[in-house]
Protein backbone atom coordinates (compact mmCIF):
# COMPACT_ATOMS: atom_id res chain seq x y z
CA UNK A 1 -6.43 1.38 -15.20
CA UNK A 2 -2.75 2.44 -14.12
CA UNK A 3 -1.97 6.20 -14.10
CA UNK A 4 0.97 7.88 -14.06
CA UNK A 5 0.96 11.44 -11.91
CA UNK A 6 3.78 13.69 -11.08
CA UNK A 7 3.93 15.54 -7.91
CA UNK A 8 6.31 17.30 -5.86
CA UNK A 9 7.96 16.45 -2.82
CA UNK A 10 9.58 18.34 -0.17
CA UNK A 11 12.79 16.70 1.95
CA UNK A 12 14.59 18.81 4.34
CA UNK A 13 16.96 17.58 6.38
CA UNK A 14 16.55 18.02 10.49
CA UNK A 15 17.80 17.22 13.77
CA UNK A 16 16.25 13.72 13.84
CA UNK A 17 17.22 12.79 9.75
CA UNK A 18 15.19 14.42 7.09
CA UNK A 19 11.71 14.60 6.88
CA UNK A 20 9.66 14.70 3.87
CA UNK A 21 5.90 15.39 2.82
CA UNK A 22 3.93 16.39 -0.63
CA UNK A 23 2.37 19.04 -0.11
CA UNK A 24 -0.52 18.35 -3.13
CA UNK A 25 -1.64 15.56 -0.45
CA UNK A 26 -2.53 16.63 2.74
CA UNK A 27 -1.26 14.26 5.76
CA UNK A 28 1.22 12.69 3.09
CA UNK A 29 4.08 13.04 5.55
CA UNK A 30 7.15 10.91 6.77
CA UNK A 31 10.72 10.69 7.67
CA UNK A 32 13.79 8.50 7.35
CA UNK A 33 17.38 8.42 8.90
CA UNK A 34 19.07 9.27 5.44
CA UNK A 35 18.13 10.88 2.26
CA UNK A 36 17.29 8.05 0.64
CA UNK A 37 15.13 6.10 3.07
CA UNK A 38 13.06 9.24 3.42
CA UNK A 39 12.73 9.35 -0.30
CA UNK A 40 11.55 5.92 -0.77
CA UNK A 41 9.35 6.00 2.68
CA UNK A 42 7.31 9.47 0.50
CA UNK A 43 6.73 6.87 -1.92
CA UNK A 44 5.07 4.52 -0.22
CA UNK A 45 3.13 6.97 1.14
CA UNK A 46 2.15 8.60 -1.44
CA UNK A 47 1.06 5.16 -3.17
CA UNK A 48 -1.01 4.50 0.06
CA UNK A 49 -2.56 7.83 -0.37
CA UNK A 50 -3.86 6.99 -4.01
CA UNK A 51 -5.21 4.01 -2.24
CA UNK A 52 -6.93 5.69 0.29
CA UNK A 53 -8.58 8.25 -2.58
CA UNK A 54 -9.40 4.96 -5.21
CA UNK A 55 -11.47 3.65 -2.49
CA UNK A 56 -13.08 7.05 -1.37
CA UNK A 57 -14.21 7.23 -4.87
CA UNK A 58 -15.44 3.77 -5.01
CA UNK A 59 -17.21 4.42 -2.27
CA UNK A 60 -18.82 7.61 -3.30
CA UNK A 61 -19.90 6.11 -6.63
CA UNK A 62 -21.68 3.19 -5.20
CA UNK A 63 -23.32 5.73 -3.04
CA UNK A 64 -24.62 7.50 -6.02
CA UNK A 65 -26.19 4.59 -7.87
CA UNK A 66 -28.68 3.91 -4.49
């Protein structure tokens, strides 16, 4: 099951580009040379994050049943 969540993002822009993170997901950092490269780069990040959490949870349940 596919859901949809909405959470906010942070870009500021820096020396180096602009750097971005959400702050509801801790480590969910990155950067890009423009605006829009750091926007899509939070993205995928954040998409990798619900990864990470799916299979933490996975994990954990399979834990339970033993």
């Amino acid at each position: 099951m596919n859901r949809m969540y909405k959470v906010n993002v942070t870009i500021e822009k820096d020396e180096h580009g602009y750097f971005a993170y959400c702050p509801a997901l801790e480590g969910c950092q990155t950067q890009g040379n423009t605006f829009e490269e750091a926007l899509s780069n939070t993205k995928e990040a954040i998409a990798e994050e619900a990864l990470n959490i799916n299979k933490a949870k996975e994990y954990y349940n399979t834990l339970k049943k033993n």
